[in-house]
PDB file of N, CA and C in Angstrom:
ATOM      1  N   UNK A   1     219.801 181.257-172.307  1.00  0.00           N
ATOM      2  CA  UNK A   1     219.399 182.151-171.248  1.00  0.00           C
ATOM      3  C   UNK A   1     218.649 183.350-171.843  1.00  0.00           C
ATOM      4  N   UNK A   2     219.497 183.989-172.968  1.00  0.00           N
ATOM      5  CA  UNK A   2     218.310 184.957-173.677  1.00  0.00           C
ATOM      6  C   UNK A   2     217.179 184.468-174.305  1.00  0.00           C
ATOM      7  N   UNK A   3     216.991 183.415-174.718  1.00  0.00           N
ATOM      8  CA  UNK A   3     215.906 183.330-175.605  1.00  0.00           C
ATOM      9  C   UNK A   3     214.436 182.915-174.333  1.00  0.00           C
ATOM     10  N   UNK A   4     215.086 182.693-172.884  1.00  0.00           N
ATOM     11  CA  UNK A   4     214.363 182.515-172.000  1.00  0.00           C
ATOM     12  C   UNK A   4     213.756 183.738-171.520  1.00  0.00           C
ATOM     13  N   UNK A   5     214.426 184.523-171.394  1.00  0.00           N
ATOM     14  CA  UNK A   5     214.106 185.541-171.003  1.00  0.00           C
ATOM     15  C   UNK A   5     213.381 186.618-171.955  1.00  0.00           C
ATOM     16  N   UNK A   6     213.715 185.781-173.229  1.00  0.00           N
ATOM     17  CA  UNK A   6     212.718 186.882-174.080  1.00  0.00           C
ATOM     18  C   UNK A   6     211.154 186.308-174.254  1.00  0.00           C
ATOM     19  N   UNK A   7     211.223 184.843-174.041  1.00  0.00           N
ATOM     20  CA  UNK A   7     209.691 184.191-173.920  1.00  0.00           C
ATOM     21  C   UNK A   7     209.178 184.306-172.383  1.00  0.00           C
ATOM     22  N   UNK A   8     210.187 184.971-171.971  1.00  0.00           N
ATOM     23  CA  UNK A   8     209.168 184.920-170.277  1.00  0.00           C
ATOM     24  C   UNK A   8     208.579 186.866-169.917  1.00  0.00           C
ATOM     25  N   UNK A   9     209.295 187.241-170.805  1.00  0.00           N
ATOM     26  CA  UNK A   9     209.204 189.032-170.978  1.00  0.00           C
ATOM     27  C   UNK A   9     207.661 189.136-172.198  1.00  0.00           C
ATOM     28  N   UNK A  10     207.734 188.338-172.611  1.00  0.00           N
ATOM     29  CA  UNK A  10     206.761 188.462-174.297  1.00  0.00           C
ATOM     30  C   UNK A  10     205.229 187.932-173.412  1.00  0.00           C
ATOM     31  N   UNK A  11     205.869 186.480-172.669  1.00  0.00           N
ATOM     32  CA  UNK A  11     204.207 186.222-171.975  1.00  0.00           C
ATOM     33  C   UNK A  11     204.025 187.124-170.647  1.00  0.00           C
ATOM     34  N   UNK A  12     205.032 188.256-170.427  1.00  0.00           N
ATOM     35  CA  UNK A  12     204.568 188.780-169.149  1.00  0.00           C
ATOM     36  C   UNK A  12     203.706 189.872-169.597  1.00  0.00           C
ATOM     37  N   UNK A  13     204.510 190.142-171.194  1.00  0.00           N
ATOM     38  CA  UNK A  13     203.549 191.429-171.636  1.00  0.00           C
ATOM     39  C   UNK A  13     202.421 190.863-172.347  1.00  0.00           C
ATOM     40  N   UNK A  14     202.088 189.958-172.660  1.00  0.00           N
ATOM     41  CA  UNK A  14     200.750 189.534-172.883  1.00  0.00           C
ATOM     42  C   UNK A  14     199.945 189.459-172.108  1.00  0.00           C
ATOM     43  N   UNK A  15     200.393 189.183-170.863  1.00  0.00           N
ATOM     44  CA  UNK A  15     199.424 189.090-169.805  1.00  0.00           C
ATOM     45  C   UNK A  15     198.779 190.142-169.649  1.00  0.00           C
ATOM     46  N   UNK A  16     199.737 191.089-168.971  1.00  0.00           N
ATOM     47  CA  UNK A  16     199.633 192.092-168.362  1.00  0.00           C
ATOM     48  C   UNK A  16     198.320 193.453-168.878  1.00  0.00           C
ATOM     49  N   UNK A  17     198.394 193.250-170.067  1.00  0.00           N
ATOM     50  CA  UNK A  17     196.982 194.216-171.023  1.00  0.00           C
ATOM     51  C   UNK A  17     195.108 193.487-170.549  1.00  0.00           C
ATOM     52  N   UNK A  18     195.386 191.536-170.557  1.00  0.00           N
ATOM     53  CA  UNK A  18     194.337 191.053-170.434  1.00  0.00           C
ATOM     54  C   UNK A  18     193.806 191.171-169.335  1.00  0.00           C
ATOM     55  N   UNK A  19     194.823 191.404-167.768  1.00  0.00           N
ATOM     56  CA  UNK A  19     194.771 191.478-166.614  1.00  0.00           C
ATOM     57  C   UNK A  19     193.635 192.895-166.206  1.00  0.00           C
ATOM     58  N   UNK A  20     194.402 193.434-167.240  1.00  0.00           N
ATOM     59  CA  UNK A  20     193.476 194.952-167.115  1.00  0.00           C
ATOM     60  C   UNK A  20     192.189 195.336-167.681  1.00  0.00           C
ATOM     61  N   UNK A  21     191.999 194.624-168.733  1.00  0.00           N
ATOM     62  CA  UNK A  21     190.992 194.537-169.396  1.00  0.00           C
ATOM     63  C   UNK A  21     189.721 193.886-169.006  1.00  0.00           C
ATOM     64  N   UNK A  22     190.437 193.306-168.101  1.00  0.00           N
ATOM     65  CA  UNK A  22     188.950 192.021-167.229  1.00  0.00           C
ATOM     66  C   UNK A  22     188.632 193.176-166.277  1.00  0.00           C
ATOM     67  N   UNK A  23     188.997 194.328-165.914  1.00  0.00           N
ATOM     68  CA  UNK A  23     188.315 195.155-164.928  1.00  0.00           C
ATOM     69  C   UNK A  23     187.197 195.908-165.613  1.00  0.00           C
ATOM     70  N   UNK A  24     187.382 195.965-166.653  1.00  0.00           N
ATOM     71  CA  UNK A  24     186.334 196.828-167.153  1.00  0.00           C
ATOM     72  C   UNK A  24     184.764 195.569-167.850  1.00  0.00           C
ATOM     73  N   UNK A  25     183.863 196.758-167.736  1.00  0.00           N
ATOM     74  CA  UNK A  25     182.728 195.928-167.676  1.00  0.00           C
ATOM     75  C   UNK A  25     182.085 196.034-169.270  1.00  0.00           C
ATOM     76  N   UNK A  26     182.022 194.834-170.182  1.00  0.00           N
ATOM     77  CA  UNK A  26     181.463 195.331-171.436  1.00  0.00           C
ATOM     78  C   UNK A  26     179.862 195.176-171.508  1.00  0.00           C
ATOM     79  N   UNK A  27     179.032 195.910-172.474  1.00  0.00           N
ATOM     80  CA  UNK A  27     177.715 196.383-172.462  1.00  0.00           C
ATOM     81  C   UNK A  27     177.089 195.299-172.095  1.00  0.00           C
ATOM     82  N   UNK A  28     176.076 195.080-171.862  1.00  0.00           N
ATOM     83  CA  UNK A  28     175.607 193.649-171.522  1.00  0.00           C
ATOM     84  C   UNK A  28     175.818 192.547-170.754  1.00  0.00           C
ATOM     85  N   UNK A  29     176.859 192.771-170.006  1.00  0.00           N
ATOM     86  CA  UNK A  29     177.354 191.973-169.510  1.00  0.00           C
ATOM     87  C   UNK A  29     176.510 191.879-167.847  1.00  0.00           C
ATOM     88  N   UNK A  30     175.962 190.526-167.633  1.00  0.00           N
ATOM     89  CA  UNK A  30     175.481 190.374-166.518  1.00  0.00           C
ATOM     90  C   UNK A  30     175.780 188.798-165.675  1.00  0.00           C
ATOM     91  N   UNK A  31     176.976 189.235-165.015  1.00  0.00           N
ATOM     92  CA  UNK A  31     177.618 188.049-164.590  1.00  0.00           C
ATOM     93  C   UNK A  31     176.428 187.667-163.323  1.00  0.00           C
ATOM     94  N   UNK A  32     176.622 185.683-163.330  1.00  0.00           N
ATOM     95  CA  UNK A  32     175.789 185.424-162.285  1.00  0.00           C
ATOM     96  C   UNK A  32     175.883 185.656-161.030  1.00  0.00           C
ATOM     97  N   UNK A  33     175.438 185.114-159.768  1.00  0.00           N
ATOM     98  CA  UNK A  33     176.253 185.496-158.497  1.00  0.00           C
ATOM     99  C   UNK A  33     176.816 184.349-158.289  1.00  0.00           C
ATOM    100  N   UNK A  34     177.879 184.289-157.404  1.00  0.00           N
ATOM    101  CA  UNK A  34     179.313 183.713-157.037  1.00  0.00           C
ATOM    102  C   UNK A  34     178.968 181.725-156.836  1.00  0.00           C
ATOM    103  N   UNK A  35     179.628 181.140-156.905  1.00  0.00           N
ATOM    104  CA  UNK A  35     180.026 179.528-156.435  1.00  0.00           C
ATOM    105  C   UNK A  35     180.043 179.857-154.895  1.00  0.00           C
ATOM    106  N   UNK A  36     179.371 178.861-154.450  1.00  0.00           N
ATOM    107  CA  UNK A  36     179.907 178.875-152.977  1.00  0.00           C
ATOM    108  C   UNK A  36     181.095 177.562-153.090  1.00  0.00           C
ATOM    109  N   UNK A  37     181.518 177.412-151.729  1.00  0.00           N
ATOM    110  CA  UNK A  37     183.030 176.832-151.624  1.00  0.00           C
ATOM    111  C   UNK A  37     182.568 174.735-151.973  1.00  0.00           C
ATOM    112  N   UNK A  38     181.122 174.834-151.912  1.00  0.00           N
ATOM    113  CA  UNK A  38     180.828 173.371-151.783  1.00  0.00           C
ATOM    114  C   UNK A  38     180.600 173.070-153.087  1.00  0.00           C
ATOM    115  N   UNK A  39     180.121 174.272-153.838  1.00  0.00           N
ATOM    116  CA  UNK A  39     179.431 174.239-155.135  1.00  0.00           C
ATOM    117  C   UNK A  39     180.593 174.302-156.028  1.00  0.00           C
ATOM    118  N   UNK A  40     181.982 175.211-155.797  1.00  0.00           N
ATOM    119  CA  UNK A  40     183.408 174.738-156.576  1.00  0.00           C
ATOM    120  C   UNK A  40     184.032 173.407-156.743  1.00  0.00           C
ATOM    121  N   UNK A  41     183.742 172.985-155.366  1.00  0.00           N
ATOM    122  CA  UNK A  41     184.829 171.673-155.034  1.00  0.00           C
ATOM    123  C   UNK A  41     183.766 170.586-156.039  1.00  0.00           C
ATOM    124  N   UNK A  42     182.722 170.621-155.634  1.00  0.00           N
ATOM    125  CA  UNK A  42     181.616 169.447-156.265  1.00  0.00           C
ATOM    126  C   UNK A  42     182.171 169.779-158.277  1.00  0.00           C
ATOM    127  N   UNK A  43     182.355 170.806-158.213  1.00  0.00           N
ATOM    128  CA  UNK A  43     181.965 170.998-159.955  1.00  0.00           C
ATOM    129  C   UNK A  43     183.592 170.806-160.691  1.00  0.00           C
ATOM    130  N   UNK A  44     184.559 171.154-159.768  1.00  0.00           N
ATOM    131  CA  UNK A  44     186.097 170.839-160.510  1.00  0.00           C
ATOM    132  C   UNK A  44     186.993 169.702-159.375  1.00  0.00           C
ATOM    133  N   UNK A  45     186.278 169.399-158.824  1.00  0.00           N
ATOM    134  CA  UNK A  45     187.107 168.266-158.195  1.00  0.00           C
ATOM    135  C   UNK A  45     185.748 166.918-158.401  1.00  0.00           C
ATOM    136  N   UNK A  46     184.819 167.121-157.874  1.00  0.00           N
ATOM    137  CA  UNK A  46     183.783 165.694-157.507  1.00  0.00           C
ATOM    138  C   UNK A  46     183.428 165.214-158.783  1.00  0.00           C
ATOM    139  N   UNK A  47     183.106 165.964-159.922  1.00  0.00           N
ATOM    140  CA  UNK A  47     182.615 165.572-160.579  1.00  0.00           C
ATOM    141  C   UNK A  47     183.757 164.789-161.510  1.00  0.00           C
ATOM    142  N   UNK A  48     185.429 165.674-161.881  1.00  0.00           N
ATOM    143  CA  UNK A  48     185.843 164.712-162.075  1.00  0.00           C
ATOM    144  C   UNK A  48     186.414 163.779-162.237  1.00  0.00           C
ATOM    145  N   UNK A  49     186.557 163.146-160.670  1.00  0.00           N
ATOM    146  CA  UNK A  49     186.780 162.433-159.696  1.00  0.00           C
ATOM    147  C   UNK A  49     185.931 161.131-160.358  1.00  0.00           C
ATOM    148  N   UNK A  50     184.325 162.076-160.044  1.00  0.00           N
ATOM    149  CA  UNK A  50     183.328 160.308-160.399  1.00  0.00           C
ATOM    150  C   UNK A  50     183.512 159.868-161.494  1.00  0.00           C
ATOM    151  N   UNK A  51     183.488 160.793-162.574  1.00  0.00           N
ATOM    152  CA  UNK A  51     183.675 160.670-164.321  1.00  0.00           C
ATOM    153  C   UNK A  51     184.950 159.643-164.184  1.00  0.00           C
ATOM    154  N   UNK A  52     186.080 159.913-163.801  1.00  0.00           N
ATOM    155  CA  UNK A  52     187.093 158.704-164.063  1.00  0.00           C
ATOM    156  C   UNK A  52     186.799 157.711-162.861  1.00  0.00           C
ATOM    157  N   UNK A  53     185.987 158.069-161.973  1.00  0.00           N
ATOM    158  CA  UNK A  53     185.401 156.253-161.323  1.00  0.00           C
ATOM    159  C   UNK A  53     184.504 155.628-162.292  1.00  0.00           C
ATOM    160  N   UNK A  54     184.031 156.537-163.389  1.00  0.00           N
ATOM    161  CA  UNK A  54     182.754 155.482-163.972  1.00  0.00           C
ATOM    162  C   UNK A  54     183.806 155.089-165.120  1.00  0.00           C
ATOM    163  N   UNK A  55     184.154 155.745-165.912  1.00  0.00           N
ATOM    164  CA  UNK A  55     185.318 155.818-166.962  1.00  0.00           C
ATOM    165  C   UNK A  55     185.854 154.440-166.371  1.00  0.00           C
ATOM    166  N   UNK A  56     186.716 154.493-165.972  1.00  0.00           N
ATOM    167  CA  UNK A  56     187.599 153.202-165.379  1.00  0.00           C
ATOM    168  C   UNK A  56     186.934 151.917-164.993  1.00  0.00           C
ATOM    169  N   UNK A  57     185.388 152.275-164.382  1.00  0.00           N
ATOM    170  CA  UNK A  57     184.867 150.631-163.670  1.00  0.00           C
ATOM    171  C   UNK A  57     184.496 150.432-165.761  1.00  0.00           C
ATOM    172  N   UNK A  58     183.675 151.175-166.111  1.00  0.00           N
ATOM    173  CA  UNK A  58     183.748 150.398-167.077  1.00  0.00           C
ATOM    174  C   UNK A  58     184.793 149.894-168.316  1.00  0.00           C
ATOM    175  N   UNK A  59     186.335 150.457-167.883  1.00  0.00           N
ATOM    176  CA  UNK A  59     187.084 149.976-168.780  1.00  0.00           C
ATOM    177  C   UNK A  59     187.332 148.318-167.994  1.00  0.00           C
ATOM    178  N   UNK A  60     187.666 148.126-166.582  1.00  0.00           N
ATOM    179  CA  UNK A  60     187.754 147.241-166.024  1.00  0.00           C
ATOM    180  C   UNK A  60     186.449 146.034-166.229  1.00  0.00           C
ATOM    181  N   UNK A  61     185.583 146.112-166.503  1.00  0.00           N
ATOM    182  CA  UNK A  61     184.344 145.595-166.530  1.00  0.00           C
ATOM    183  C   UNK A  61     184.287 144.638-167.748  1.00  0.00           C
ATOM    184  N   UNK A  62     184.487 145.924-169.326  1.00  0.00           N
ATOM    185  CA  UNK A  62     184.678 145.754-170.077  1.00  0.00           C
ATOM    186  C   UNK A  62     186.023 144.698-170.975  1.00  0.00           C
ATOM    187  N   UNK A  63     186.937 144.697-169.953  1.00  0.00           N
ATOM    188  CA  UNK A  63     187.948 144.142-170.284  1.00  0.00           C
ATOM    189  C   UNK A  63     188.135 142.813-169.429  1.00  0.00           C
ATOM    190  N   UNK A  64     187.601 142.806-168.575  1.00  0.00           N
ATOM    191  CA  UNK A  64     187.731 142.023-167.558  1.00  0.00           C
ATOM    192  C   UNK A  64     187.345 140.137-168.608  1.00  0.00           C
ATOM    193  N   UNK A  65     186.476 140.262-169.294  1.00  0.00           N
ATOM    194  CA  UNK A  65     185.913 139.043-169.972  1.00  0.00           C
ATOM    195  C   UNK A  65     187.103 138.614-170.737  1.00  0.00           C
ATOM    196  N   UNK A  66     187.919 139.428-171.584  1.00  0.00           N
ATOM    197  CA  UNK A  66     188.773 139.548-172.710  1.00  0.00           C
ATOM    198  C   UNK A  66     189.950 138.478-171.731  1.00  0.00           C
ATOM    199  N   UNK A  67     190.427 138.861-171.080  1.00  0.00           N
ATOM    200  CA  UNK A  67     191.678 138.854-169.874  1.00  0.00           C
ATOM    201  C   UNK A  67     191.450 137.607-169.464  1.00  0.00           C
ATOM    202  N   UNK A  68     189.758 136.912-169.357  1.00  0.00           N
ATOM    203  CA  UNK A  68     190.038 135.361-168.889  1.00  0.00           C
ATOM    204  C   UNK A  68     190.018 134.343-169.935  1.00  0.00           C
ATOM    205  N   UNK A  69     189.383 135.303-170.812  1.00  0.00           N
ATOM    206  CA  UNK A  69     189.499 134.218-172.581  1.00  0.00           C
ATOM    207  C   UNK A  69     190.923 134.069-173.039  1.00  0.00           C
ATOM    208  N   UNK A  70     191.732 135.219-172.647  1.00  0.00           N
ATOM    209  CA  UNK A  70     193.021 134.966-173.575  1.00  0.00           C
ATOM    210  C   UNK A  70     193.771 134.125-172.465  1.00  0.00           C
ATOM    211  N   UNK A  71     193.609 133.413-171.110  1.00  0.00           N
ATOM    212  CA  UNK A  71     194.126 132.712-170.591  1.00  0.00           C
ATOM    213  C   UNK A  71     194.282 131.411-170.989  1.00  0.00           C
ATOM    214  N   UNK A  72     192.793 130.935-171.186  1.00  0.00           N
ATOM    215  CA  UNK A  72     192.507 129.573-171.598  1.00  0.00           C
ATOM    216  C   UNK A  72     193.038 129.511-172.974  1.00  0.00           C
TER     217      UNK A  72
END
Protein backbone atom coordinates (compact mmCIF):
# COMPACT_ATOMS: atom_id res chain seq x y z
CA UNK A 1 0.00 0.00 0.00
CA UNK A 2 2.96 2.40 0.67
CA UNK A 3 5.04 1.73 -2.04
CA UNK A 4 1.70 2.52 -4.10
CA UNK A 5 1.20 5.44 -2.91
CA UNK A 6 4.64 6.59 -3.17
CA UNK A 7 4.66 5.74 -7.13
CA UNK A 8 1.31 7.38 -7.55
CA UNK A 9 2.56 10.74 -5.42
CA UNK A 10 6.16 10.70 -7.51
CA UNK A 11 4.05 10.47 -11.04
CA UNK A 12 1.59 13.09 -9.72
CA UNK A 13 4.57 15.31 -9.06
CA UNK A 14 6.03 14.74 -12.30
CA UNK A 15 3.22 15.63 -13.95
CA UNK A 16 2.19 18.41 -12.41
CA UNK A 17 5.56 20.92 -13.40
CA UNK A 18 5.03 19.57 -17.31
CA UNK A 19 1.29 20.54 -17.07
CA UNK A 20 2.50 24.02 -16.42
CA UNK A 21 5.12 24.35 -18.57
CA UNK A 22 3.03 23.61 -21.77
CA UNK A 23 1.35 27.08 -20.98
CA UNK A 24 4.11 28.97 -21.66
CA UNK A 25 5.15 29.79 -25.17
CA UNK A 26 8.96 29.07 -26.22
CA UNK A 27 10.79 31.52 -28.84
CA UNK A 28 9.87 30.36 -32.10
CA UNK A 29 7.36 28.53 -31.61
CA UNK A 30 4.57 28.67 -34.29
CA UNK A 31 1.98 26.08 -33.77
CA UNK A 32 -0.30 25.18 -36.86
CA UNK A 33 -4.06 25.83 -36.77
CA UNK A 34 -6.29 23.17 -35.14
CA UNK A 35 -7.59 19.37 -36.65
CA UNK A 36 -11.03 19.60 -37.39
CA UNK A 37 -13.20 16.67 -35.83
CA UNK A 38 -13.13 14.70 -39.43
CA UNK A 39 -9.49 15.39 -39.91
CA UNK A 40 -8.74 13.65 -36.09
CA UNK A 41 -10.93 10.68 -36.53
CA UNK A 42 -9.46 10.02 -40.29
CA UNK A 43 -5.72 10.41 -38.89
CA UNK A 44 -5.95 8.21 -35.35
CA UNK A 45 -8.75 6.02 -35.96
CA UNK A 46 -9.17 5.53 -40.17
CA UNK A 47 -5.99 5.32 -40.96
CA UNK A 48 -5.24 2.75 -38.46
CA UNK A 49 -8.05 0.86 -39.00
CA UNK A 50 -7.03 0.51 -42.97
CA UNK A 51 -3.23 -0.17 -42.13
CA UNK A 52 -4.38 -3.41 -40.18
CA UNK A 53 -7.08 -4.13 -43.10
CA UNK A 54 -4.13 -4.11 -45.53
CA UNK A 55 -1.64 -5.66 -42.88
CA UNK A 56 -3.96 -8.64 -42.35
CA UNK A 57 -5.48 -9.20 -46.14
CA UNK A 58 -2.00 -9.59 -46.91
CA UNK A 59 -1.01 -11.88 -44.08
CA UNK A 60 -4.20 -13.96 -45.11
CA UNK A 61 -3.31 -13.88 -48.83
CA UNK A 62 0.10 -14.65 -48.14
CA UNK A 63 -0.52 -17.61 -46.09
CA UNK A 64 -3.43 -18.75 -47.58
CA UNK A 65 -1.17 -20.96 -50.41
CA UNK A 66 1.05 -22.45 -47.44
CA UNK A 67 -2.34 -23.81 -45.53
CA UNK A 68 -3.49 -25.82 -48.77
CA UNK A 69 0.04 -27.33 -49.46
CA UNK A 70 0.47 -28.55 -45.96
CA UNK A 71 -2.95 -30.37 -46.39
CA UNK A 72 -2.11 -32.51 -49.26
Amino acid sequence: MRAGAVTAAATLMMLIPSAAMALTRDDGDDPGPGLSVAQTLGLYVGIPLALFAIIAGLVMLLTKDKSKAAKK
